[in-house]
PDB file of N, CA and C in Angstrom:
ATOM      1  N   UNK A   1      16.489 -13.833 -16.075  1.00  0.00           N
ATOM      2  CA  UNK A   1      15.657 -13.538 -14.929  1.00  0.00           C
ATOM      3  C   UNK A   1      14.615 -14.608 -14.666  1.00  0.00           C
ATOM      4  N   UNK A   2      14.578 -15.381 -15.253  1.00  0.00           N
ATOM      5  CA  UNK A   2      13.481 -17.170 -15.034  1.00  0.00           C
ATOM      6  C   UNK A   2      12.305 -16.124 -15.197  1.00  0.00           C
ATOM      7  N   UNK A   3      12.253 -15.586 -16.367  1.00  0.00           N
ATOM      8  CA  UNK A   3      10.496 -15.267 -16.506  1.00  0.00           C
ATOM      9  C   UNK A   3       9.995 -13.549 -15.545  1.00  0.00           C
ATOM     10  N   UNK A   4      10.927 -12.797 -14.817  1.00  0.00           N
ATOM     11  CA  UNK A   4      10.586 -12.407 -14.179  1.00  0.00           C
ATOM     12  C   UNK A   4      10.837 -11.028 -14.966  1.00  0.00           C
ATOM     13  N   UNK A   5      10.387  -9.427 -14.805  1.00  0.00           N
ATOM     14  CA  UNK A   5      10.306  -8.290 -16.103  1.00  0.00           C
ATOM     15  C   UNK A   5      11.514  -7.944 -15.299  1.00  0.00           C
ATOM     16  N   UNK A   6      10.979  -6.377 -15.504  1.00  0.00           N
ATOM     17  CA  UNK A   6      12.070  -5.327 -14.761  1.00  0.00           C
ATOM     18  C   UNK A   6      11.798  -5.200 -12.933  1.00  0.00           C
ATOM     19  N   UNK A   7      13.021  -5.227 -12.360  1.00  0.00           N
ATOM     20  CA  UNK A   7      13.194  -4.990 -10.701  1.00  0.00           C
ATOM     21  C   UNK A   7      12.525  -6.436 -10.301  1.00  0.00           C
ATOM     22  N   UNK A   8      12.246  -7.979 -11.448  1.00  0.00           N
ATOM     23  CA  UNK A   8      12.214  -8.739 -11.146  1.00  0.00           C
ATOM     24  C   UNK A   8      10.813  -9.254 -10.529  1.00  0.00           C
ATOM     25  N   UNK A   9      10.009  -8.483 -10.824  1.00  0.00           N
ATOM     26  CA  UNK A   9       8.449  -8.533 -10.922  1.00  0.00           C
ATOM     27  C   UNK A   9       8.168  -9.255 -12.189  1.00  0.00           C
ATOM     28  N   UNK A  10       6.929 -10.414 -12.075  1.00  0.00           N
ATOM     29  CA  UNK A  10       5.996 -10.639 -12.873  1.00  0.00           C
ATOM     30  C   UNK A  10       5.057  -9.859 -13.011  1.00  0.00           C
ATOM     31  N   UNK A  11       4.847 -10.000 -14.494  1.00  0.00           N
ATOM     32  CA  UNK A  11       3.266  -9.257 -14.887  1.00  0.00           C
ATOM     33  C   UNK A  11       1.694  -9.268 -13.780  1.00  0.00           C
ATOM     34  N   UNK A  12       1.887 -10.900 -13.608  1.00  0.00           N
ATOM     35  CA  UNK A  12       1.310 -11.393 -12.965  1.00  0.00           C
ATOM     36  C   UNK A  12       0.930 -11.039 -11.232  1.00  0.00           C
ATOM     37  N   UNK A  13       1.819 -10.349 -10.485  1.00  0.00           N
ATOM     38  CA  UNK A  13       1.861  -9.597  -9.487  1.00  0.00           C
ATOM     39  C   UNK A  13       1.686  -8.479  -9.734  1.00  0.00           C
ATOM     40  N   UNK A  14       0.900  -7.740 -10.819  1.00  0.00           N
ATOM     41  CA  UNK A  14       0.173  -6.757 -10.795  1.00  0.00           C
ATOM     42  C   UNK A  14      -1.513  -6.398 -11.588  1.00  0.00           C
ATOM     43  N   UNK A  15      -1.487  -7.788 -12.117  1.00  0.00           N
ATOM     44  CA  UNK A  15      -2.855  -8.340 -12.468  1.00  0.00           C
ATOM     45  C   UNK A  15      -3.386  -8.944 -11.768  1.00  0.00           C
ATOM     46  N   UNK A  16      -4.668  -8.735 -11.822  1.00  0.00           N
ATOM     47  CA  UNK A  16      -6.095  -9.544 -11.609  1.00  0.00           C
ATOM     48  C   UNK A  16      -7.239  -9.745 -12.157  1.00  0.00           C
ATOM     49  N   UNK A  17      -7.366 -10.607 -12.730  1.00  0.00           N
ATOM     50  CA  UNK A  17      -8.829 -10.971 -13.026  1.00  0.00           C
ATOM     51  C   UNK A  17     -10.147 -10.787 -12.555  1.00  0.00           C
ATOM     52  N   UNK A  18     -11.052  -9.649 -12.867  1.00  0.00           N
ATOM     53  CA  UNK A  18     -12.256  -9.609 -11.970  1.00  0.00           C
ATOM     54  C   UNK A  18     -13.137  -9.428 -12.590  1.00  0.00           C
ATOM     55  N   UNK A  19     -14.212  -9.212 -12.620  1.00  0.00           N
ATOM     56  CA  UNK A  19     -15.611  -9.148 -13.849  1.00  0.00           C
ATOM     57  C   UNK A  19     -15.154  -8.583 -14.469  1.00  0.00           C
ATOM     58  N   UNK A  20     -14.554  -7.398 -13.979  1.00  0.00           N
ATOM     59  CA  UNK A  20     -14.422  -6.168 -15.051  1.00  0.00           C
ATOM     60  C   UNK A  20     -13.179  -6.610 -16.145  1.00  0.00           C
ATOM     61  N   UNK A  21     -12.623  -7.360 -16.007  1.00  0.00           N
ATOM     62  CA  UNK A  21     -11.398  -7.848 -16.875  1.00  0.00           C
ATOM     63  C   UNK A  21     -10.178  -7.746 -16.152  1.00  0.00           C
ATOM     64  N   UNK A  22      -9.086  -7.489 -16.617  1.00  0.00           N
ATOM     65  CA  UNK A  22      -7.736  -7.359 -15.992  1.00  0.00           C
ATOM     66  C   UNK A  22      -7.803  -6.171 -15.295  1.00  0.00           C
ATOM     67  N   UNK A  23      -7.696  -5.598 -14.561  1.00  0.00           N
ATOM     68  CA  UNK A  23      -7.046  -4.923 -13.831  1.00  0.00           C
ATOM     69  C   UNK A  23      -5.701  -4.673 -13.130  1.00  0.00           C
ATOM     70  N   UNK A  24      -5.443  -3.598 -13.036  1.00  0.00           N
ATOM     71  CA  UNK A  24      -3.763  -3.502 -12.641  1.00  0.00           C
ATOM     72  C   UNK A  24      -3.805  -2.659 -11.338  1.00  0.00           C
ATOM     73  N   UNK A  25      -2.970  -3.356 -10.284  1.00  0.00           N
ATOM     74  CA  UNK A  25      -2.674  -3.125  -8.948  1.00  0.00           C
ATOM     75  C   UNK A  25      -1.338  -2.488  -9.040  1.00  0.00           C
ATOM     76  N   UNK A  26      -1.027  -1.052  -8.598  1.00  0.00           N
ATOM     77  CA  UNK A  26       0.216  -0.791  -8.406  1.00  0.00           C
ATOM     78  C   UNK A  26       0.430  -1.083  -6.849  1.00  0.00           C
ATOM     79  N   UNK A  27       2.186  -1.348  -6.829  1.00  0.00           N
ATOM     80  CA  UNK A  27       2.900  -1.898  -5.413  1.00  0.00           C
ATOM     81  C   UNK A  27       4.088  -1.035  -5.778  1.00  0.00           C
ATOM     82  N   UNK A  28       4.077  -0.041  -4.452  1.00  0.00           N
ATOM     83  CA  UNK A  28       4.936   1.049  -4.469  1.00  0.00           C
ATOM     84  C   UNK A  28       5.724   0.621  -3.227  1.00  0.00           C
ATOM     85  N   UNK A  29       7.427   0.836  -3.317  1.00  0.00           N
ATOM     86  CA  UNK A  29       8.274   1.272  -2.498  1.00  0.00           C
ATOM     87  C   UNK A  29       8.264   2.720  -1.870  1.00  0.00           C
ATOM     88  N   UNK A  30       7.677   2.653  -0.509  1.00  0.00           N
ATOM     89  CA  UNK A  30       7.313   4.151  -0.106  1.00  0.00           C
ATOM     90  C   UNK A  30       8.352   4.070   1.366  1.00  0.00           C
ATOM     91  N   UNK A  31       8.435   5.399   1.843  1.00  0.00           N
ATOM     92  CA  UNK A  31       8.986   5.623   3.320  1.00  0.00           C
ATOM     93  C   UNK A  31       8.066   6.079   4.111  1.00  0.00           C
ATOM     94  N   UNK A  32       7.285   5.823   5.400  1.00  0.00           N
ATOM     95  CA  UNK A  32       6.303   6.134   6.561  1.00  0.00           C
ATOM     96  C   UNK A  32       7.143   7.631   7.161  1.00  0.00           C
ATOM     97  N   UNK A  33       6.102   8.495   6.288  1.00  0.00           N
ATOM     98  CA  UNK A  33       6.759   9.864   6.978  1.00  0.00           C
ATOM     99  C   UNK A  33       5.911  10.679   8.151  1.00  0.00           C
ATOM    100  N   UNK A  34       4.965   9.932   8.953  1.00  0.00           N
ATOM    101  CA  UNK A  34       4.578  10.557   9.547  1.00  0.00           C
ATOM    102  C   UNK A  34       2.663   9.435  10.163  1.00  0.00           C
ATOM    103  N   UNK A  35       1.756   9.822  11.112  1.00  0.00           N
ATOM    104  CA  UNK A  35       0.922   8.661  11.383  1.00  0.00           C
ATOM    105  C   UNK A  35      -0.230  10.077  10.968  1.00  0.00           C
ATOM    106  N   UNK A  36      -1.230   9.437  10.758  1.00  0.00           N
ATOM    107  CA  UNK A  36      -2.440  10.301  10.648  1.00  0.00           C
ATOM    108  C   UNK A  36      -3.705  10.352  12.148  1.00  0.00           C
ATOM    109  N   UNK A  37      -3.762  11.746  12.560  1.00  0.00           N
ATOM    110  CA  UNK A  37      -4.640  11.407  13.585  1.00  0.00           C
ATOM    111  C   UNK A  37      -5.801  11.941  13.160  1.00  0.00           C
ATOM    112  N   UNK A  38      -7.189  11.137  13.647  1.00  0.00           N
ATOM    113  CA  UNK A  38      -8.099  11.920  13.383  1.00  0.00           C
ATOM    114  C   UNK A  38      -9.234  11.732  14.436  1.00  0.00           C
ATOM    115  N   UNK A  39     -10.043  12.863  14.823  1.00  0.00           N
ATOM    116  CA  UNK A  39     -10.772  13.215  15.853  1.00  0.00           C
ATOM    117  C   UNK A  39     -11.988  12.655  15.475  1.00  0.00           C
ATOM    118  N   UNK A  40     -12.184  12.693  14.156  1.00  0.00           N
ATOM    119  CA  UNK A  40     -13.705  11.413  13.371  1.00  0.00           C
ATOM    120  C   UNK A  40     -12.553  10.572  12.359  1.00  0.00           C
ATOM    121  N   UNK A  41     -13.747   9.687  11.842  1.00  0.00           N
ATOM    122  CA  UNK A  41     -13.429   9.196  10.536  1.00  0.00           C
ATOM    123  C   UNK A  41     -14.066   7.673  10.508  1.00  0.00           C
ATOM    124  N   UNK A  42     -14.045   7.303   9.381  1.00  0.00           N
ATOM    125  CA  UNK A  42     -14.846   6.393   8.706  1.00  0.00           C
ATOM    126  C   UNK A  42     -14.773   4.821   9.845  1.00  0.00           C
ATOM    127  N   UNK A  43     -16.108   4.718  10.312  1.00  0.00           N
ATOM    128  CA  UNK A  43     -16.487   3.503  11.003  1.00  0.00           C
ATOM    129  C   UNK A  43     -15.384   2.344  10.935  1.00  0.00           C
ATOM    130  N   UNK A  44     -15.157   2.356   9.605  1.00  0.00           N
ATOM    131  CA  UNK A  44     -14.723   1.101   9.221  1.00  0.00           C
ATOM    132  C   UNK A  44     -12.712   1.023   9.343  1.00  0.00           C
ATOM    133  N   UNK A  45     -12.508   2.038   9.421  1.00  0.00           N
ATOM    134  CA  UNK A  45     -11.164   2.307   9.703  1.00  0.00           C
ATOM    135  C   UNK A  45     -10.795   2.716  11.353  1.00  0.00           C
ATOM    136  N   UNK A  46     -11.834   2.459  12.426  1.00  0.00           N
ATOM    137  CA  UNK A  46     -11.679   2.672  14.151  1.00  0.00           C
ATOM    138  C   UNK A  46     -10.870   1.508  14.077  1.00  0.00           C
ATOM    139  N   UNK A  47      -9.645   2.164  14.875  1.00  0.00           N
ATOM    140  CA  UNK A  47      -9.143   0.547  15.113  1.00  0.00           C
ATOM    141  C   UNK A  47      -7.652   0.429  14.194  1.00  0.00           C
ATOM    142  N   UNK A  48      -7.559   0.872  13.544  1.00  0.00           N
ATOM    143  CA  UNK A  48      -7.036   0.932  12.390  1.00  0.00           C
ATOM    144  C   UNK A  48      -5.686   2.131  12.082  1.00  0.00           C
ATOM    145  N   UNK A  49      -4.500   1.539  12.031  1.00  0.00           N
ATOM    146  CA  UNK A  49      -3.331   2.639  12.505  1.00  0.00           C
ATOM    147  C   UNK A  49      -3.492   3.074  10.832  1.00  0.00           C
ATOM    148  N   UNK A  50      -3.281   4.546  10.538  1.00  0.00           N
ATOM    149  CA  UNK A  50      -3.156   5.718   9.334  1.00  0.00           C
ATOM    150  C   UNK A  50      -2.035   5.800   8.983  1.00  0.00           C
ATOM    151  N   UNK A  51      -1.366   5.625   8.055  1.00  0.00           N
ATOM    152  CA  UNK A  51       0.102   5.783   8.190  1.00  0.00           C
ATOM    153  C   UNK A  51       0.486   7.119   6.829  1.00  0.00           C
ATOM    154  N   UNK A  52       1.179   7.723   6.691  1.00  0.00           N
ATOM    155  CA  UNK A  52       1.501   8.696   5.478  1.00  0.00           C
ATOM    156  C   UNK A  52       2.936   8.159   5.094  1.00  0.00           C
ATOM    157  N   UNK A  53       2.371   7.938   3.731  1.00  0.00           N
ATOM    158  CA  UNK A  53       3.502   7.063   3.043  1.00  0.00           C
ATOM    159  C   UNK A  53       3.405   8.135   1.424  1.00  0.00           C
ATOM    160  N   UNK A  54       5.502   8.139   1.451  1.00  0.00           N
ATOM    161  CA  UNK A  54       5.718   8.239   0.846  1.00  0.00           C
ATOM    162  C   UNK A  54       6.344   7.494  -0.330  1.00  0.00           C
ATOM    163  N   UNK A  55       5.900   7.638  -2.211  1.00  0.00           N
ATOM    164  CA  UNK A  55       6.633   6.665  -2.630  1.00  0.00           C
ATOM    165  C   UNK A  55       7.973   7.119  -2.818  1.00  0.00           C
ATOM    166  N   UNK A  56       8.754   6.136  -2.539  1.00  0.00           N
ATOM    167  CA  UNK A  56      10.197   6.130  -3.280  1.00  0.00           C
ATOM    168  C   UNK A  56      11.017   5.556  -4.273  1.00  0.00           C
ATOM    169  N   UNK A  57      11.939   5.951  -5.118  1.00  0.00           N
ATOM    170  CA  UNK A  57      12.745   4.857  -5.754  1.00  0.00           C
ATOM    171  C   UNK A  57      13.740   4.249  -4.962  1.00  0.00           C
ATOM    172  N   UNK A  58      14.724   3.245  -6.061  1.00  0.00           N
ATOM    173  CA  UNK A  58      15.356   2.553  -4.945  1.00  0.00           C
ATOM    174  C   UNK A  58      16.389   3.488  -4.444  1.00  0.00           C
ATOM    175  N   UNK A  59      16.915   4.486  -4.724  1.00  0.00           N
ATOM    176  CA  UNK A  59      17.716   5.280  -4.360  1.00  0.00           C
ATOM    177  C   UNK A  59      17.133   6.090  -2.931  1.00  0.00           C
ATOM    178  N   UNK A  60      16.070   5.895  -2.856  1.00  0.00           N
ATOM    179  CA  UNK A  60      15.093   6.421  -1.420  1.00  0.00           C
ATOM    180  C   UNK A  60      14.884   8.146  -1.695  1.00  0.00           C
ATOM    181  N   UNK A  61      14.705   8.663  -3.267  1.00  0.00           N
ATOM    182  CA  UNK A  61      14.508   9.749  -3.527  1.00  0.00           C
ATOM    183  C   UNK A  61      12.611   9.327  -3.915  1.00  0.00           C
ATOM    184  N   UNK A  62      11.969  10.913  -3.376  1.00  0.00           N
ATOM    185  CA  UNK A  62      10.654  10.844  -3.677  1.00  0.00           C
ATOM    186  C   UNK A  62      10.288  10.485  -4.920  1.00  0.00           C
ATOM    187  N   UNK A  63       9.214   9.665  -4.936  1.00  0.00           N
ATOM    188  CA  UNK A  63       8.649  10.066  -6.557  1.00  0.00           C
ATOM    189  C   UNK A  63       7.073   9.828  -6.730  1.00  0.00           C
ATOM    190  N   UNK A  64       6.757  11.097  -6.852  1.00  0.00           N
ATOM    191  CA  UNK A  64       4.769  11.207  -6.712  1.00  0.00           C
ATOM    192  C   UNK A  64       4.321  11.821  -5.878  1.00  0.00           C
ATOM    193  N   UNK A  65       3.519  11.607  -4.651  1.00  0.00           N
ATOM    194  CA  UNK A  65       2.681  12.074  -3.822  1.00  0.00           C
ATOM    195  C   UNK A  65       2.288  11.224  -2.831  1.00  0.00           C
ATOM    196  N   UNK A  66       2.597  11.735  -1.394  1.00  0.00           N
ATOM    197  CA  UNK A  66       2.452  11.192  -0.517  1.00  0.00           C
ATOM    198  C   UNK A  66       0.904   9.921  -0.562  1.00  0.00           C
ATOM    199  N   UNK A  67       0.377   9.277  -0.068  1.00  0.00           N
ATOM    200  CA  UNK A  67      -0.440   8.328   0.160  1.00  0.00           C
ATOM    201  C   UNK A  67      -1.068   7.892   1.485  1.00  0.00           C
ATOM    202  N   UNK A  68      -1.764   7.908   1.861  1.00  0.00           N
ATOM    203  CA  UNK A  68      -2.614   7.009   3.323  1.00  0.00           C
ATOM    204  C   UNK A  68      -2.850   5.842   2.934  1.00  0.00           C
ATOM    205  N   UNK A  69      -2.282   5.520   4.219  1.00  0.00           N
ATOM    206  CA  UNK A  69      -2.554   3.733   4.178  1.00  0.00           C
ATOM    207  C   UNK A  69      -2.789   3.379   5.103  1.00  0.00           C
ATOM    208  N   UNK A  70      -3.581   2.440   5.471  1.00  0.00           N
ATOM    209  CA  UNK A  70      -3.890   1.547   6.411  1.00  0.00           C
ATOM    210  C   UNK A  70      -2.878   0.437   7.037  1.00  0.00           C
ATOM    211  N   UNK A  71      -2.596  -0.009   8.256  1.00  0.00           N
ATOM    212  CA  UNK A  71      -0.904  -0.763   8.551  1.00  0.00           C
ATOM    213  C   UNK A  71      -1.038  -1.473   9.942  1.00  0.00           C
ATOM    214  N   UNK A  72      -1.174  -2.819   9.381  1.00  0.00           N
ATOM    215  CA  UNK A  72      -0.964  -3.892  10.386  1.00  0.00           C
ATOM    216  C   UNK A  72       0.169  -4.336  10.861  1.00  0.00           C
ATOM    217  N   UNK A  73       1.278  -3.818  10.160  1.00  0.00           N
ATOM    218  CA  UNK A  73       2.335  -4.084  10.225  1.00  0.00           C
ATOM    219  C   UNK A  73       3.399  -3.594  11.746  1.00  0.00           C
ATOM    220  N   UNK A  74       2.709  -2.121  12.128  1.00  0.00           N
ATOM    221  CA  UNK A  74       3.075  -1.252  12.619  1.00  0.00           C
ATOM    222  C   UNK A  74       5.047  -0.627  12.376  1.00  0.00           C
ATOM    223  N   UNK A  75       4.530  -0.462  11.010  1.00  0.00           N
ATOM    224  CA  UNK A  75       5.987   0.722  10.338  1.00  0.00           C
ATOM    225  C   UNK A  75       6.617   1.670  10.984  1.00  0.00           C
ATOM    226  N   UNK A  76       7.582   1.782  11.450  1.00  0.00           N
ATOM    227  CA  UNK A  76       8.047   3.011  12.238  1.00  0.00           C
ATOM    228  C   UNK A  76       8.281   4.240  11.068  1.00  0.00           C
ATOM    229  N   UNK A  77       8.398   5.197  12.091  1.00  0.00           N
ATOM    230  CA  UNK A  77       8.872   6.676  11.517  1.00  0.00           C
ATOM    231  C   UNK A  77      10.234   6.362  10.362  1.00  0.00           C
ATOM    232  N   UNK A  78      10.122   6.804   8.874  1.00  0.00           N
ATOM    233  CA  UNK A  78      11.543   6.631   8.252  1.00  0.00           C
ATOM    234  C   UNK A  78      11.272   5.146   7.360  1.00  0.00           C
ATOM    235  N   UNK A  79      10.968   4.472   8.208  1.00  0.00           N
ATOM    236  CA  UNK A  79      10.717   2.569   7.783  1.00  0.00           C
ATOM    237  C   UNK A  79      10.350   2.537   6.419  1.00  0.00           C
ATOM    238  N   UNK A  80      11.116   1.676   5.308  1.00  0.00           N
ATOM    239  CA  UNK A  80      10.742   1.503   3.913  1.00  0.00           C
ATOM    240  C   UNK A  80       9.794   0.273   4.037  1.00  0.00           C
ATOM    241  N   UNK A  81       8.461   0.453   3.369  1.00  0.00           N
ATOM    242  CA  UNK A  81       7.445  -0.192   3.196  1.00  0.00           C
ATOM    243  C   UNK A  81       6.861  -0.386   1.585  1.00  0.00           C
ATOM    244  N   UNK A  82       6.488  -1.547   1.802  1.00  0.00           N
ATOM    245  CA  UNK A  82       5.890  -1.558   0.299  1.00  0.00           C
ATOM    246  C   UNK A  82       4.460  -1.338   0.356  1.00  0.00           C
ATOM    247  N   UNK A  83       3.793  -0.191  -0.297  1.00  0.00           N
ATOM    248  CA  UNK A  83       2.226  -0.591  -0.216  1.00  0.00           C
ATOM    249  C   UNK A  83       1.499  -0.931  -1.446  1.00  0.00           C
ATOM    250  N   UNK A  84       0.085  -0.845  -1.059  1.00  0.00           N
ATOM    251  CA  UNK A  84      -0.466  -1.704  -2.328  1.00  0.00           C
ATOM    252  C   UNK A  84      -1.912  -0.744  -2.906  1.00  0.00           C
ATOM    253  N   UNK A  85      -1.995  -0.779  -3.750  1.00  0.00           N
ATOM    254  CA  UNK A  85      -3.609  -0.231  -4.215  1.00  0.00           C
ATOM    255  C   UNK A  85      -4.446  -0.919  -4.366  1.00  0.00           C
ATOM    256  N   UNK A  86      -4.567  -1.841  -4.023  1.00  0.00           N
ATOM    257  CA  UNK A  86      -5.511  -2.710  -4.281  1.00  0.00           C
ATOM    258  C   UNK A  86      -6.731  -2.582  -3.568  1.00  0.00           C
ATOM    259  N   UNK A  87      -7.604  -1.567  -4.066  1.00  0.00           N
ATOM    260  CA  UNK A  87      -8.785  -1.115  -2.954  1.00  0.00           C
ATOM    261  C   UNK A  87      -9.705  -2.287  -2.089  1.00  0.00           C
ATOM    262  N   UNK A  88      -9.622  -3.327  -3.249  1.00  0.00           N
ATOM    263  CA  UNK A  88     -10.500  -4.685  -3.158  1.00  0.00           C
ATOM    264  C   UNK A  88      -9.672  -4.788  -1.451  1.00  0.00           C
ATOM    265  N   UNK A  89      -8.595  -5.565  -2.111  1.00  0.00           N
ATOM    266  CA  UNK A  89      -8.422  -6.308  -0.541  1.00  0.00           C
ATOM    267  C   UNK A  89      -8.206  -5.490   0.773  1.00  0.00           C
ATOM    268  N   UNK A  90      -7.940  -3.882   0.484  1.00  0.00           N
ATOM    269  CA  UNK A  90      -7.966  -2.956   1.478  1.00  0.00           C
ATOM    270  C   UNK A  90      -9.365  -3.380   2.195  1.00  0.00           C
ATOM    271  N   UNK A  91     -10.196  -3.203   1.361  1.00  0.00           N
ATOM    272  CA  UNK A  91     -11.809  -3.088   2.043  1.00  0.00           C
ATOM    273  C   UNK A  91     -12.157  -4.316   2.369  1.00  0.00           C
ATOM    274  N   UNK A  92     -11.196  -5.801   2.129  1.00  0.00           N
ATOM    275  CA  UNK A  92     -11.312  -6.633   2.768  1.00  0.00           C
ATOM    276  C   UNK A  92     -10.822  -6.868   3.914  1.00  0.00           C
ATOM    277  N   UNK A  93      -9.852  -6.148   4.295  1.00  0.00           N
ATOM    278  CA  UNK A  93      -9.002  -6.219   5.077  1.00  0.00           C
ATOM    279  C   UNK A  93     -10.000  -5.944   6.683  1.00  0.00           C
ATOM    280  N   UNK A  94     -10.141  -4.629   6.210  1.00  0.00           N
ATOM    281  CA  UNK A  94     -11.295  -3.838   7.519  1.00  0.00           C
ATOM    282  C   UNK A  94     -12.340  -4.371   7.354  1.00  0.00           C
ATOM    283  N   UNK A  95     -12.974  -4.818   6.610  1.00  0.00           N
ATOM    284  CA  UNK A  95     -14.180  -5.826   6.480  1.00  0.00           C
ATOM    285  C   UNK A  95     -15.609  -5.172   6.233  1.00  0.00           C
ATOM    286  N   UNK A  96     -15.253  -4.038   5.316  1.00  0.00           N
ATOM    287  CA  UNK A  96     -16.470  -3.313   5.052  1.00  0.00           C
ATOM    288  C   UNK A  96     -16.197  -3.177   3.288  1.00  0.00           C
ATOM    289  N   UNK A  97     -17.136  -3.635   2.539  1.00  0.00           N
ATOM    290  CA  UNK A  97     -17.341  -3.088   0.970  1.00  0.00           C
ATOM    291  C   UNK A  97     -17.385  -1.731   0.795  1.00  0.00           C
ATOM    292  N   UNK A  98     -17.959  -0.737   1.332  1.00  0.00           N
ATOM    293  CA  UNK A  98     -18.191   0.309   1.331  1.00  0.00           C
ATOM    294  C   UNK A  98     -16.574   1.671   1.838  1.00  0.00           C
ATOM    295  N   UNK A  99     -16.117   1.184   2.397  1.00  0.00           N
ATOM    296  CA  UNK A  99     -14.919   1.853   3.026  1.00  0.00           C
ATOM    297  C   UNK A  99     -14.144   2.594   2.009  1.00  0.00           C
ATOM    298  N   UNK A 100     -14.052   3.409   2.365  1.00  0.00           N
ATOM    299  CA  UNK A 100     -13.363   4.712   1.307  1.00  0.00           C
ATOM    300  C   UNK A 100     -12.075   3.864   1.453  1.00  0.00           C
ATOM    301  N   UNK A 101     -10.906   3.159   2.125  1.00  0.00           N
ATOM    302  CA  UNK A 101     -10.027   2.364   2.069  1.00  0.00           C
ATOM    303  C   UNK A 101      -9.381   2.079   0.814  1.00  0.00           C
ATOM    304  N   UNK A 102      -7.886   2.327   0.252  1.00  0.00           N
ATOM    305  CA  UNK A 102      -7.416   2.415  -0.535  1.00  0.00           C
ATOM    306  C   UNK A 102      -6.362   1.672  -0.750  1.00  0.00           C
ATOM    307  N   UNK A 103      -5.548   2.286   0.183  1.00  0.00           N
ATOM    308  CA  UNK A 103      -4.487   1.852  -0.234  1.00  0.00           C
ATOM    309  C   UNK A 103      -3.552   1.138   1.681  1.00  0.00           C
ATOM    310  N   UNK A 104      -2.741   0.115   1.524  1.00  0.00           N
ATOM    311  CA  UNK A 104      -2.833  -0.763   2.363  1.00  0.00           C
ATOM    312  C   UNK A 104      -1.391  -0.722   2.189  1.00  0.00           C
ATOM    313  N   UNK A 105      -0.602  -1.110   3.616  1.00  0.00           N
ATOM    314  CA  UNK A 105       1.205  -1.524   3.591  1.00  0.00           C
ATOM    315  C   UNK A 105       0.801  -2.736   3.757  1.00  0.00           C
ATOM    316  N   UNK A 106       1.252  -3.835   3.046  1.00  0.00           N
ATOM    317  CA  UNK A 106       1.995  -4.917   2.662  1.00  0.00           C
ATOM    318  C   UNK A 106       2.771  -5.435   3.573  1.00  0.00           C
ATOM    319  N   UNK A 107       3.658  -5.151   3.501  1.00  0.00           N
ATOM    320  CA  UNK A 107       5.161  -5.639   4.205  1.00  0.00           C
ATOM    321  C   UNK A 107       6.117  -4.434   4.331  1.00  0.00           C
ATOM    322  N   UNK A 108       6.727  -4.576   5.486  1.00  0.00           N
ATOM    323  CA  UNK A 108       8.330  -3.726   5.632  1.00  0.00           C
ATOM    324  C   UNK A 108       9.222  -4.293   5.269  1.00  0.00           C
ATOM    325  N   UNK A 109      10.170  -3.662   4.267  1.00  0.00           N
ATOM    326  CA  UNK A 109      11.430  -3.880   4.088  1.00  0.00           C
ATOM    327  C   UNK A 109      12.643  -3.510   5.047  1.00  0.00           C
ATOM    328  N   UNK A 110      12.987  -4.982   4.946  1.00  0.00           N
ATOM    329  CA  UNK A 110      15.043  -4.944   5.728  1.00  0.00           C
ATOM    330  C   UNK A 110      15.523  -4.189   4.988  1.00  0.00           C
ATOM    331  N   UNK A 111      15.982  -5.027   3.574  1.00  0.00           N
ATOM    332  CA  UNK A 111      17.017  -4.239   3.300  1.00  0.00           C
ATOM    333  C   UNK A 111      16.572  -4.647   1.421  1.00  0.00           C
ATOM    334  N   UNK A 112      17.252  -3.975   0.595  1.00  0.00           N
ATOM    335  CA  UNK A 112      17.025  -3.822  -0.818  1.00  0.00           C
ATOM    336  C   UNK A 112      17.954  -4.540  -1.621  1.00  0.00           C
TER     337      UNK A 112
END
């Protein structure tokens, strides 16, 4: 695999170095089951499409608990997406430190 673990991920694409020491970012294969509307919500997310993501394996069976994410991507209904936890760059993303902001889609997947 030239260095690369299981499903061909480095270690390294789920570490980061930050004061606090290593930290670990999970990156989930999820499916967009639906958009989130809301009548309020956090300043820092106006503007900002909600998406409800589910994770999946590669077989496209559930596994865990649905997730909100934030999506520049604009994912359709069904669409396999990868998202990310990485709260840091979520709350960089929208451009507020403070932002309850969590979890973020990445990229859409073609095909597996």
């Amino acid at each position: 695999m030239g260095g690369a673990g299981l499903l061909g991920y480095r270690i390294s694409d789920f570490l980061r170095l930050s004061t606090f020491g290593f930290r670990i970012f999970r990156m989930l294969l999820a499916r967009v089951e639906g958009n989130v509307v809301a009548t309020r919500k956090h300043p820092s997310l106006v503007g900002w499409r909600l998406v409800i993501c589910q994770p999946i394996n590669q077989a496209g069976e559930p596994e865990g608990v649905p997730q909100i994410a934030i999506d520049s991507h604009g994912a359709g209904l069904h669409q396999r997406v990868v998202i990310s936890s990485d709260g840091s760059a979520a709350r960089n993303a929208v451009g507020d430190e403070k932002s309850p902001v969590r979890w973020m889609v990445i990229s859409v997947v073609d095909d597996l």
